[in-house]
Protein backbone atom coordinates (compact mmCIF):
# COMPACT_ATOMS: atom_id res chain seq x y z
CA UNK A 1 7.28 17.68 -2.91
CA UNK A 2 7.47 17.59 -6.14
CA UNK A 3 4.55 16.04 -8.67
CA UNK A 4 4.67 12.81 -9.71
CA UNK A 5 4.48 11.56 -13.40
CA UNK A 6 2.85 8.63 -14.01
CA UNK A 7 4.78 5.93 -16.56
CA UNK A 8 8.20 6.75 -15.91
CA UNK A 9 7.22 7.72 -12.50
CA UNK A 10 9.81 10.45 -11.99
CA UNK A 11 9.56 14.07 -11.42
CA UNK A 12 9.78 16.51 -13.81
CA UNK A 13 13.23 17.68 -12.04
CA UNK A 14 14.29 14.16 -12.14
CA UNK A 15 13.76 13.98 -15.68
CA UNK A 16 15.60 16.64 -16.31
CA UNK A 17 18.48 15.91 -14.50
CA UNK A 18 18.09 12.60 -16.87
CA UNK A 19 18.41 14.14 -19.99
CA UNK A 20 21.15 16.60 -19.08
CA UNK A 21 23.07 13.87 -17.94
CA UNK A 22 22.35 12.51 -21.41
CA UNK A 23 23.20 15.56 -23.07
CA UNK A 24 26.34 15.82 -21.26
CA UNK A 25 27.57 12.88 -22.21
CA UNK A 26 26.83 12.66 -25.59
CA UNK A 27 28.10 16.03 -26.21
CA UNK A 28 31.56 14.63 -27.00
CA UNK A 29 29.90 13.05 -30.01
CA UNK A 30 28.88 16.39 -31.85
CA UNK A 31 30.73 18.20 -34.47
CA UNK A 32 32.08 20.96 -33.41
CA UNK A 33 29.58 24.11 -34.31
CA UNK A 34 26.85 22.26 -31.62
CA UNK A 35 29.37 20.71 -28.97
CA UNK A 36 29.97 23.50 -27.08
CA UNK A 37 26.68 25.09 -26.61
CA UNK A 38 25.11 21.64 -25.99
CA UNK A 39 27.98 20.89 -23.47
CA UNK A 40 26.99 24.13 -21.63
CA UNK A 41 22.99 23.65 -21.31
CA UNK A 42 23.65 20.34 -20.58
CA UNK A 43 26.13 21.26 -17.54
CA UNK A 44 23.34 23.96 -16.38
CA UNK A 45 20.58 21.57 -16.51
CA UNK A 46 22.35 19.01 -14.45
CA UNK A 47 23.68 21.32 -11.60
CA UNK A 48 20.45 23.22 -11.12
CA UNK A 49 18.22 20.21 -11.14
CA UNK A 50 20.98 18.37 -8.73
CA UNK A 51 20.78 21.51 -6.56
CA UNK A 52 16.91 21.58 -6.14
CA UNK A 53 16.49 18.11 -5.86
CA UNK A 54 19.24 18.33 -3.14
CA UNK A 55 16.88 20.53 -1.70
CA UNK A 56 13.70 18.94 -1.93
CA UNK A 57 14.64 15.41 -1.24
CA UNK A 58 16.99 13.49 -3.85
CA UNK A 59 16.17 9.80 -3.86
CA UNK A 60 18.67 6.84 -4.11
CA UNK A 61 17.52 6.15 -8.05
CA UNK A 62 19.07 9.11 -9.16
CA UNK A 63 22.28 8.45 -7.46
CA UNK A 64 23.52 6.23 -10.72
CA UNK A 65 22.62 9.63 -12.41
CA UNK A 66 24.66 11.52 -11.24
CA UNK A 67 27.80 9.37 -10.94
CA UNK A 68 27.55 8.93 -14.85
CA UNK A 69 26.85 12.77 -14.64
CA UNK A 70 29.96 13.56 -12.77
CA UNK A 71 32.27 10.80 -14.27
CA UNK A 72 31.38 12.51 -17.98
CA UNK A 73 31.55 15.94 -16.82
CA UNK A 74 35.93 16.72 -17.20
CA UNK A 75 35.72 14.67 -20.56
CA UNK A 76 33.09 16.87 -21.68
CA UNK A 77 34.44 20.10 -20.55
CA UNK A 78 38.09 18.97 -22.38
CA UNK A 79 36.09 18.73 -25.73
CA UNK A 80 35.17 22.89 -24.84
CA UNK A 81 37.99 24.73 -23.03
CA UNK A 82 40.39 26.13 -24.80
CA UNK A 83 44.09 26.92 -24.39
CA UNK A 84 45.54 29.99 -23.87
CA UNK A 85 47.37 29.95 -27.05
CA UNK A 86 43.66 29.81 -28.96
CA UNK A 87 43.66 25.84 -29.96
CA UNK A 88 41.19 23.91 -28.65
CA UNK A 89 42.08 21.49 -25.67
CA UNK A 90 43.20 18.03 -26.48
CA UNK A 91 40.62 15.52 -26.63
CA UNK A 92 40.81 11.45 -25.54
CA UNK A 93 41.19 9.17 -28.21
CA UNK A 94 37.70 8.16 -29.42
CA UNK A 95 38.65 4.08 -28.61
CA UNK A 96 39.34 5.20 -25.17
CA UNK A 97 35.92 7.57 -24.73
CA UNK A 98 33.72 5.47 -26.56
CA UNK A 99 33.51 2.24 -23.59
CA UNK A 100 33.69 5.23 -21.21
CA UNK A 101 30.72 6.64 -22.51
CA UNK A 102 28.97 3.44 -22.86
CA UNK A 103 29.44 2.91 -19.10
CA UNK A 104 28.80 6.65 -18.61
CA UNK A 105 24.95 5.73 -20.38
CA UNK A 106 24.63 2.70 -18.19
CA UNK A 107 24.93 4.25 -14.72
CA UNK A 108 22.83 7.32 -15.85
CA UNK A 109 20.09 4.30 -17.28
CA UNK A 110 19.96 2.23 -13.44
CA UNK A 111 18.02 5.30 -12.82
CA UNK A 112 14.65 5.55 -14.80
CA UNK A 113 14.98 1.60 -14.85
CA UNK A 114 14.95 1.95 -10.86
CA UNK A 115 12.51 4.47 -10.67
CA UNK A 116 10.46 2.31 -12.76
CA UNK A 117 10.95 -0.50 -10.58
CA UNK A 118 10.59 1.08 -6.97
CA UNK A 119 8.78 4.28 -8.00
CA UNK A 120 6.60 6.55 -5.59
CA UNK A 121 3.16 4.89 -5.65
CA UNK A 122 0.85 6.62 -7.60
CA UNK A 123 -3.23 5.77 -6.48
CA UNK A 124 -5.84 4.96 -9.14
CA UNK A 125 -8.35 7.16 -8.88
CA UNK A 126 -11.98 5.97 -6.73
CA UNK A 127 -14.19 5.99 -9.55
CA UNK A 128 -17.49 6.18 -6.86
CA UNK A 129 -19.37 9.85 -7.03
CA UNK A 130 -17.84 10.64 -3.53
CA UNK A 131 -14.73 12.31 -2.50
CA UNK A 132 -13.00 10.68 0.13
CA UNK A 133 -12.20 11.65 3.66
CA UNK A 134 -10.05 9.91 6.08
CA UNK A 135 -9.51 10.50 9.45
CA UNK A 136 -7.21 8.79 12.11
CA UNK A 137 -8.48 7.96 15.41
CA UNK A 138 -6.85 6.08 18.64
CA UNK A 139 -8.96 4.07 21.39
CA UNK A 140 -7.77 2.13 24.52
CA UNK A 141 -9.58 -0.78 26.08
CA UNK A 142 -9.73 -0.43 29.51
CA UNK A 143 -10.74 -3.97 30.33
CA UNK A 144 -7.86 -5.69 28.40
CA UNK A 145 -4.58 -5.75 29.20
CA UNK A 146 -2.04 -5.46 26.64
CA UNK A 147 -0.44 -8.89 27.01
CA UNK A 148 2.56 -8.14 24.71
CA UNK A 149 4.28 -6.00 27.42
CA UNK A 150 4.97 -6.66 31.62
CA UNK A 151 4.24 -3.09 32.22
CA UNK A 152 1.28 -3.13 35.10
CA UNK A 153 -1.61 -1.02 34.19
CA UNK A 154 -0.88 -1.40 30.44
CA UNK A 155 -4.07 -1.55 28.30
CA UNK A 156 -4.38 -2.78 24.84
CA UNK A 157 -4.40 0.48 22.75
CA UNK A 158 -5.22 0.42 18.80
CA UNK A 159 -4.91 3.30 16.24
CA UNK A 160 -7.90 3.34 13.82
CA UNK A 161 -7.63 4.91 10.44
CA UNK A 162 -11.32 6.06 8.99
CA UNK A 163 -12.02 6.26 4.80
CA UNK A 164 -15.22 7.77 4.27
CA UNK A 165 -17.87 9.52 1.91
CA UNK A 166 -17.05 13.05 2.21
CA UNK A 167 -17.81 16.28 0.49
CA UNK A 168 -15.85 18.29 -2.36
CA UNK A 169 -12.97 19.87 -1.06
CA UNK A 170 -11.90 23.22 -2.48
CA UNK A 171 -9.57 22.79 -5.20
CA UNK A 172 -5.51 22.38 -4.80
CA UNK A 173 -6.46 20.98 -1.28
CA UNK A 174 -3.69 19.18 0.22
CA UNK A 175 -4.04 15.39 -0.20
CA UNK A 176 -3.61 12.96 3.01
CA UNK A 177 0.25 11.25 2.90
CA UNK A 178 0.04 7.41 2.39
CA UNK A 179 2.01 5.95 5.20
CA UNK A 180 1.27 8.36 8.18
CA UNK A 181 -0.45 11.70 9.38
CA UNK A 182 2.88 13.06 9.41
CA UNK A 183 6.49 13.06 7.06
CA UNK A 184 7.85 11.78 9.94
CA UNK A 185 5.72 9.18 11.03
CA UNK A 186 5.78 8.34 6.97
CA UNK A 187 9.51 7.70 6.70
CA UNK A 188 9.56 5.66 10.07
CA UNK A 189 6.84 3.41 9.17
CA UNK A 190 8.65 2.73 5.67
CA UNK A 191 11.93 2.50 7.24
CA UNK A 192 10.17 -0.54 9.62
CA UNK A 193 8.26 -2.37 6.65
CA UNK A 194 11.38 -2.22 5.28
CA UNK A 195 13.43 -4.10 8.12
CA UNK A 196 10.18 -6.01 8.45
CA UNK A 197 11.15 -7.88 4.75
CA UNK A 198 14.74 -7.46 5.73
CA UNK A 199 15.54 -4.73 2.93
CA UNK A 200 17.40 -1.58 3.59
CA UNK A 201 15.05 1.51 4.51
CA UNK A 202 16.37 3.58 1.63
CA UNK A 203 15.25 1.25 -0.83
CA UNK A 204 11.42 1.98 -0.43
CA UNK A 205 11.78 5.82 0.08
CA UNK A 206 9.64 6.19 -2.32
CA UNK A 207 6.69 5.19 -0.55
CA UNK A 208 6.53 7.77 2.23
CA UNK A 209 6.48 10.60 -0.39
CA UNK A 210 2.96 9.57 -1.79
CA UNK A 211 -0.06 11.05 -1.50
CA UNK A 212 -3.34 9.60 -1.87
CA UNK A 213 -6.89 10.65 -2.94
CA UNK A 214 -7.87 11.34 0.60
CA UNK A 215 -7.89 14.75 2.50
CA UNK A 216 -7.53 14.60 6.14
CA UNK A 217 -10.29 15.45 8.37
CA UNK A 218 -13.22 16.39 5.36
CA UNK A 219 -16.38 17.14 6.24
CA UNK A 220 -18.76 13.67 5.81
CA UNK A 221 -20.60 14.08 2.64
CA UNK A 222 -24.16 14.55 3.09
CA UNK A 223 -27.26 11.91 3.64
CA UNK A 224 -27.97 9.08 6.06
CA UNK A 225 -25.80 6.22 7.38
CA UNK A 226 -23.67 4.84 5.70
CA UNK A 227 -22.57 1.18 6.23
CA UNK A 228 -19.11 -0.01 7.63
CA UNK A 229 -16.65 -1.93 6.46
CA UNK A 230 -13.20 -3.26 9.39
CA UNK A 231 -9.86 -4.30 8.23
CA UNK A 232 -7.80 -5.83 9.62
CA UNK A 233 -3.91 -6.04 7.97
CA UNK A 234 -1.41 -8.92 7.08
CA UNK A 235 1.34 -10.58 9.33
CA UNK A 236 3.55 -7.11 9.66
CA UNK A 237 1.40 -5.20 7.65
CA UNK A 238 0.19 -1.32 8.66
CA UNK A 239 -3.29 -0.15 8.61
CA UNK A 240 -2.75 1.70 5.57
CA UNK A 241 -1.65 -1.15 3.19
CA UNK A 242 -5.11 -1.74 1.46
CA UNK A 243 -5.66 2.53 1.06
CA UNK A 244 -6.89 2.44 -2.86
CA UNK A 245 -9.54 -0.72 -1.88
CA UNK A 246 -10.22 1.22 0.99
CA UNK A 247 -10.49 4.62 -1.48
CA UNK A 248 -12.28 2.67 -3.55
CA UNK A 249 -15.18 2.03 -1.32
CA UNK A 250 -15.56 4.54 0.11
CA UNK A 251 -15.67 6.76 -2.83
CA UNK A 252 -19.05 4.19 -3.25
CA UNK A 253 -20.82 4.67 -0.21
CA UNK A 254 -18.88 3.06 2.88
CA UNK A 255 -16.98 3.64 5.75
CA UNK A 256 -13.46 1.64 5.68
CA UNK A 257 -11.93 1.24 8.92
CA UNK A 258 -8.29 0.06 9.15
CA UNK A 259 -6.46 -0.77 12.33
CA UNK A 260 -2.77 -0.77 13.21
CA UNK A 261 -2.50 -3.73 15.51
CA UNK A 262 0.43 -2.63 18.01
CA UNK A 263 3.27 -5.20 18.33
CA UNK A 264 1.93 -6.92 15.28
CA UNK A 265 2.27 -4.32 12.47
CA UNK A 266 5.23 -3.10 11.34
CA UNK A 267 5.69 -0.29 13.22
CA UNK A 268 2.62 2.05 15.06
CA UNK A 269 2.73 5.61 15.93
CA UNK A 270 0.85 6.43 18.71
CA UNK A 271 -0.61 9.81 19.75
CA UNK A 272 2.31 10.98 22.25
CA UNK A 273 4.94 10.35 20.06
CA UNK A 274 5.64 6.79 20.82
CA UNK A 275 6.61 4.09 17.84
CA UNK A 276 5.52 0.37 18.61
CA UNK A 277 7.92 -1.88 16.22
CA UNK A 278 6.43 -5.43 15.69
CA UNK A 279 7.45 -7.97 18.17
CA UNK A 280 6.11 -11.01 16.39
CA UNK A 281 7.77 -12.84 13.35
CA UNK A 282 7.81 -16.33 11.80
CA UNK A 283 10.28 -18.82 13.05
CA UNK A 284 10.34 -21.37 9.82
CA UNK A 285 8.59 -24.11 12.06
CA UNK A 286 5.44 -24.99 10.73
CA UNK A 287 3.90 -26.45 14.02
CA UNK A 288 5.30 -23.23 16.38
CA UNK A 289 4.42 -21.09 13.61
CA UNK A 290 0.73 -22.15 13.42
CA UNK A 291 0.48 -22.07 17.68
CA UNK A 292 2.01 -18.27 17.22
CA UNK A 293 -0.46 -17.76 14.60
CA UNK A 294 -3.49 -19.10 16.50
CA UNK A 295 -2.40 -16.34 19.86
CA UNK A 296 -1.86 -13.31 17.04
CA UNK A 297 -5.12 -14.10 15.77
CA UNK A 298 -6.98 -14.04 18.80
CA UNK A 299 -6.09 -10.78 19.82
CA UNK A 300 -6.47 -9.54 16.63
CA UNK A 301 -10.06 -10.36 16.40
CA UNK A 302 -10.75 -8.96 20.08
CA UNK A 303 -9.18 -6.06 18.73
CA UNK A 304 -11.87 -6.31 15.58
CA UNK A 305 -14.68 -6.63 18.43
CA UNK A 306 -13.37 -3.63 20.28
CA UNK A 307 -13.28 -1.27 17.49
CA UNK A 308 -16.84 -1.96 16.35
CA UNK A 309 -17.87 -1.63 19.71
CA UNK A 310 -16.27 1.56 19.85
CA UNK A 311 -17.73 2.60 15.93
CA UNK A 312 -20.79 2.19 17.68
CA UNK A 313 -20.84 4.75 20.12
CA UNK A 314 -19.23 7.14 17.25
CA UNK A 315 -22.00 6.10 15.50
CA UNK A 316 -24.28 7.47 17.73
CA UNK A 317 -22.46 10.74 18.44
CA UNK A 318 -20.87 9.55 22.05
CA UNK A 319 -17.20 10.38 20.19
CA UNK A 320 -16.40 12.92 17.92
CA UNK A 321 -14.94 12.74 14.89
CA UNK A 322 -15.74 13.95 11.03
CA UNK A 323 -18.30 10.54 10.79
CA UNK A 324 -20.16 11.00 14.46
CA UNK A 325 -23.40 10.35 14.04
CA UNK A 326 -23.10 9.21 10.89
CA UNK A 327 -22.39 5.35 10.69
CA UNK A 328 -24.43 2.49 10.20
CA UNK A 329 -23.64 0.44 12.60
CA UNK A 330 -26.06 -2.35 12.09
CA UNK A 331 -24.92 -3.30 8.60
CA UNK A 332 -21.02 -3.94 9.43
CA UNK A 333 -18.63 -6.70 7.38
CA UNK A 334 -15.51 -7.30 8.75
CA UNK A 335 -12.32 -8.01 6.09
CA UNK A 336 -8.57 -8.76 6.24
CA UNK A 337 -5.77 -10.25 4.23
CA UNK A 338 -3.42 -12.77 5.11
CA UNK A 339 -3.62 -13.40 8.99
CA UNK A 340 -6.09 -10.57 9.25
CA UNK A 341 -8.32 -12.24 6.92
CA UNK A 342 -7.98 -15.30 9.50
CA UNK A 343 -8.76 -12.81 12.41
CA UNK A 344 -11.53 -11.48 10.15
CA UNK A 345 -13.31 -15.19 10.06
CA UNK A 346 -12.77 -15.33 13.60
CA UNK A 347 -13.97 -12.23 14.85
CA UNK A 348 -17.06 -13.08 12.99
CA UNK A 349 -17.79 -16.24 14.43
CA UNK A 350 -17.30 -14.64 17.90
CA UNK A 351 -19.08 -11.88 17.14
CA UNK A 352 -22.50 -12.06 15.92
CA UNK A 353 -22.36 -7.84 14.95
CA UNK A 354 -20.37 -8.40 11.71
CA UNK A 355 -23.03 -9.15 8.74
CA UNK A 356 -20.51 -10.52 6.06
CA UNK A 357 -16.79 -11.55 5.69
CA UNK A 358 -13.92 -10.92 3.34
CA UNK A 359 -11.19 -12.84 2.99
CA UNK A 360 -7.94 -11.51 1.51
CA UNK A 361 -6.04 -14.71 0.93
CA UNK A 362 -6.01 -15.07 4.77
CA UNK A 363 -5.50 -18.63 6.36
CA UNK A 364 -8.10 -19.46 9.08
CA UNK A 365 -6.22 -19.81 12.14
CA UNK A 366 -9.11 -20.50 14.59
CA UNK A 367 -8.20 -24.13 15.96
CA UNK A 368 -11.95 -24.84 16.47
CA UNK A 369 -13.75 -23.54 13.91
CA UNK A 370 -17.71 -23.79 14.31
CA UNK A 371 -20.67 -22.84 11.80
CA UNK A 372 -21.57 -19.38 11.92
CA UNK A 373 -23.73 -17.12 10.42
CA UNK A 374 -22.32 -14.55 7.94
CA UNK A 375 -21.61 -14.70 4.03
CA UNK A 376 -17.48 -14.98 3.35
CA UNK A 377 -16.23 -13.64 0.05
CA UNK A 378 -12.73 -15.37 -0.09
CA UNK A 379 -10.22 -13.79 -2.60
CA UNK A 380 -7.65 -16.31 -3.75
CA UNK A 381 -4.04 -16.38 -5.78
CA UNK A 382 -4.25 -19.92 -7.56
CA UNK A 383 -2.56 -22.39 -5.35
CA UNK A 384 -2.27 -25.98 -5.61
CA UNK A 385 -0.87 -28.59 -3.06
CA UNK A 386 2.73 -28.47 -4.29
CA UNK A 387 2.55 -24.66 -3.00
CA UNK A 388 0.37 -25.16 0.08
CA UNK A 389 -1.42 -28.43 0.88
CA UNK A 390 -3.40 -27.16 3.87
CA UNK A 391 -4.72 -23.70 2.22
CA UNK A 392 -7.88 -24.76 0.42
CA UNK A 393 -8.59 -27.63 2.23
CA UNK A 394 -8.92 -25.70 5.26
CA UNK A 395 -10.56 -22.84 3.92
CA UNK A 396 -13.36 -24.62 2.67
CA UNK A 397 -13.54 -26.21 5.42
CA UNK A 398 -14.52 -23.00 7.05
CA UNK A 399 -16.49 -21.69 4.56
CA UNK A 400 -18.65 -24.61 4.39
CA UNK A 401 -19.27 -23.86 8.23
CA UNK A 402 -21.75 -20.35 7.49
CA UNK A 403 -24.73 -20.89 7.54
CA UNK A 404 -25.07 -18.41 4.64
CA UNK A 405 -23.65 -18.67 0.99
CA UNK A 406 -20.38 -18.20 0.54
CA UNK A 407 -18.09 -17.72 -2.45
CA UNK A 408 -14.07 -18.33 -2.80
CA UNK A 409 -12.69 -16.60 -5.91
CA UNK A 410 -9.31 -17.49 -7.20
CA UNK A 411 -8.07 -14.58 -9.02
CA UNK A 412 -5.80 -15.69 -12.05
CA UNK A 413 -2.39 -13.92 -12.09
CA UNK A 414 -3.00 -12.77 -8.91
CA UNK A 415 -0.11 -13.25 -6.37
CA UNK A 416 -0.15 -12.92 -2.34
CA UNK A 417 0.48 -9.09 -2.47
CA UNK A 418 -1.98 -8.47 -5.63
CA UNK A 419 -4.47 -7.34 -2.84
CA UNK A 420 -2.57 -5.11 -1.28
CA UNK A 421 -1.07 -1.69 -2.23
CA UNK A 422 2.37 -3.11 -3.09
CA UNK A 423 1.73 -3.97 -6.62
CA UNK A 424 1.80 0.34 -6.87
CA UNK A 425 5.58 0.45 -5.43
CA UNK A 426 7.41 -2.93 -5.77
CA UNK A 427 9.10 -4.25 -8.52
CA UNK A 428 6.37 -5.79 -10.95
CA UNK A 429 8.14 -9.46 -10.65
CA UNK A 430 4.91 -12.20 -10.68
CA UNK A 431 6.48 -14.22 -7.83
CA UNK A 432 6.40 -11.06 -5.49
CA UNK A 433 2.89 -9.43 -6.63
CA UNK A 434 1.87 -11.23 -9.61
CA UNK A 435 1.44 -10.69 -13.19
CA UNK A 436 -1.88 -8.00 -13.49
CA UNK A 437 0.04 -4.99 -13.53
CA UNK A 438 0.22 -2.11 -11.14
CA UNK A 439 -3.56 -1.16 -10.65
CA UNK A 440 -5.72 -4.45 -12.15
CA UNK A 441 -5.10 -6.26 -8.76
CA UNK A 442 -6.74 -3.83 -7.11
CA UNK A 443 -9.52 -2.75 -9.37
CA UNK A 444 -10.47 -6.63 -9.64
CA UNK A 445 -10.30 -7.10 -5.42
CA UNK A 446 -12.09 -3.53 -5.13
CA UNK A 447 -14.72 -4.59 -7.80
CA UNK A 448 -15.44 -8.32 -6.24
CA UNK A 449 -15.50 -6.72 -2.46
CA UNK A 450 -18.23 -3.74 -3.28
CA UNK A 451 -20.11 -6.40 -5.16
CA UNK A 452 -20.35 -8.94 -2.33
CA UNK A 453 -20.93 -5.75 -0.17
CA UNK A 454 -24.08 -4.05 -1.86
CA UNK A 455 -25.52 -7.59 -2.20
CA UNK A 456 -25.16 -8.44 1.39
CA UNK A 457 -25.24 -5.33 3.30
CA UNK A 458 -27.21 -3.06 1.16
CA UNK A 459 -29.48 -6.02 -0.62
CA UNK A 460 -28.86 -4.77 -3.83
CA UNK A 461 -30.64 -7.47 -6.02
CA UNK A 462 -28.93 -9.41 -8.82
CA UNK A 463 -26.97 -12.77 -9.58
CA UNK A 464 -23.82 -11.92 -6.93
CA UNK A 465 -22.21 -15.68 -8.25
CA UNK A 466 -22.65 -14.44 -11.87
CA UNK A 467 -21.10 -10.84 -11.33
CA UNK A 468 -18.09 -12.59 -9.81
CA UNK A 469 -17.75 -15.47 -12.06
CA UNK A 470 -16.35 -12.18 -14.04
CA UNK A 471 -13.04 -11.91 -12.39
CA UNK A 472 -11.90 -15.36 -11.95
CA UNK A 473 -12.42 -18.89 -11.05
CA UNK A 474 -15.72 -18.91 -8.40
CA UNK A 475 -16.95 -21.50 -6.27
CA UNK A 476 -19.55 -21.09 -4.42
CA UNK A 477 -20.34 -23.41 -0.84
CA UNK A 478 -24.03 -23.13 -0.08
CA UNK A 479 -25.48 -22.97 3.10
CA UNK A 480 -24.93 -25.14 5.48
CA UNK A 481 -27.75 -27.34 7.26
């Protein structure tokens, strides 16, 4: 693969395929000492960067490219060849070449302008004194049954994905892929968050070709415990969807632990090869919608429950895995965004184990919500009743229910997506993932969630409400009688 440049967020190949395509058409333009050696570079440069990008892995943005490419290439070559007789070839009338190079430029533009809008993510780097290793691990529950299938004997079965503290790896190490261990399990878990949001896979093939800061499998950086962190993923999302947050801490100390919920997320690839495509989706009726909701949230959180249960016994070196032995399991917070931030609330009223919440613009689902003991952080776009009439209500609510201090933050510019990873590959359109950019959505929800964190797992002492007063619009619900 080749590397990716951030800004115009193309390749250096793609680039120059760019500019020769450039080049080729405005050759026509030159006198005639620097038209034919310019029309020659510029027809090498575009072949041999086509060819290797052939090779490699040419993606749909350069496809404009090239048709302007080829569509300019005869008129170009006219202006050059020459007759047998000696005289040069003749050339179109300027009033015909000039709209046809003027549409030649505006196919060959579509590109950068669509690599620019759907480009290959590129991660911000964790700015904690760790590296970061992650490591993907899969765990059955023999005591549940997986109710989303008839199959007798079936048990629920979730794949965990592990971000941790790890040591330096020796330079030019291979970094982990984004979507999956594999290219392959990449490109099919694009292609299904793709049909997820009812887009065509090719459109997002961008986003199986990134790498993160991660490397697969490092060795756990040195020192005690360190303290855990469980996510849980939005309505279709994929365990990997929050991977710079979850870089992000752990390059400061934790352990992040994502889950793929199967039949829920997008698509999960399972150990022996099999994919599990989602089998849940919204049907536009608010009342069936909320009744669905309330079931996917309830096996979410079990699935929250069983995973700490089984972090435990890695914990204490009953599993293996590059973090046996090494967790710190009694100082656990349990997060989520969207529906897994409602599974998140839930799993920690059910389960006294989790220490603190966080809240990723999640709903709370739970249809009988009761006080409980843990600190929420809530991270909020700004939304008023036109938008969503039930939102705040109900999540204050719910957050007026802990017996501990909680704080909702409403993030300003922030959009449903801003605290995810899709800021980093979808087009940067407010109404889809807000208006702070590519990376200050995530540096803002990464800064907020490792400050609630060291205040209420690691009792780091300070003014918590004053620290994130700093990034938006705070409230703060005291603790309940």
């Amino acid at each position: 693969m080749t590397k990716i440049i951030a800004g115009p967020q193309m390749s250096p190949l793609e680039i120059l395929l760019v500019l020769g395509a450039v080049a080729l058409v405005l050759a026509r333009w030159l006198s005639p000492g620097v038209r034919r050696p310019v029309t020659i570079g510029a027809v090498a440069v575009v072949v041999l960067s086509g060819a290797v990008l052939g090779v490699v892995g040419v993606r749909w943005q350069m496809a404009p490219v090239l048709a302007g490419a080829v569509v300019a290439l005869p008129f170009a070559l006219a202006c050059v060849l020459r007759r047998r007789t000696g005289r040069a070839a003749r050339r179109v009338r300027w009033w015909v070449a000039l709209p046809g190079s003027v549409v030649c430029l505006a196919l060959i533009a579509v590109g950068p302008v669509a690599a620019w809008a759907l480009p290959v993510p590129v991660f911000p780097e964790p700015s904690g004194h760790f590296p970061v290793g992650t490591s993907v691990l899969e765990w059955t529950d023999p005591g549940r049954p997986e109710t989303a299938t008839a199959e007798p004997g079936d048990r629920r079965t979730v794949v965990v994905q592990l971000w941790y503290p790890a040591q330096q790896s020796p330079a030019g190490v291979e970094r982990a892929r984004y979507l999956g261990r594999t290219g392959e399990e990449a490109r099919s878990v694009s292609d299904a968050l793709a049909g997820y949001v009812g887009v065509p896979g090719f459109v997002l093939d961008g986003v199986p070709r990134a790498r993160t800061h991660s490397v697969s499998d490092a060795a756990v950086a040195d020192g005690g415990r360190f303290p855990v962190v469980l996510f849980s993923p939005g309505l279709g999302g994929v365990r990997t969807q929050n991977t710079a947050w979850a870089e992000e801490l752990a390059s400061r100390g934790y352990v992040v632990a994502a889950l793929d919920h199967p039949y829920d997320s997008a698509a999960v690839v399972l150990a022996d090869g099999r994919t599990i495509r989602t089998r849940v989706a919204a049907t536009g009726d608010r009342d069936k919608d909320e009744k669905l909701a309330v079931g996917w949230t309830r096996v979410r959180a079990a699935d929250l429950s069983f995973v700490l249960t089984q972090l435990g016994r890695l914990g204490k070196g009953e599993l293996t895995g590059p973090v046996a032995g090494r967790l710190d399991t009694g100082r656990v917070a349990v997060a989520g965004h969207s529906l897994g931030g409602g599974a998140a609330l839930q799993a920690a009223r059910q389960d006294r184990r989790f220490a603190a919440v966080i809240n990723l613009d999640g709903f709370p689902h739970d249809p009988a919500p009761r006080s409980f003991h843990q600190p929420v952080l809530a991270l909020t776009q700004a939304i008023g009743e036109e938008t969503d009439p039930a939102y705040i209500p109900r999540l204050t609510r719910v957050l007026g229910l802990s017996t501990a201090t909680s704080y909702r933050l409403t993030i300003p510019g922030a959009g449903h997506l801003t605290f995810t990873d899709a800021p980093l590959y979808l087009p940067p359109v407010p109404a889809l993932v807000g208006s702070l950019g590519r990376t200050e959505g995530t540096r803002v929800t990464a800064a907020a969630s490792i400050a609630f964190l060291d205040t209420t797992l690691r009792d780091k002492p300070g003014d918590l409400a004053a620290v994130l007063s700093g990034y938006g619009d705070l409230s703060v619900y005291r603790a309940a009688a």
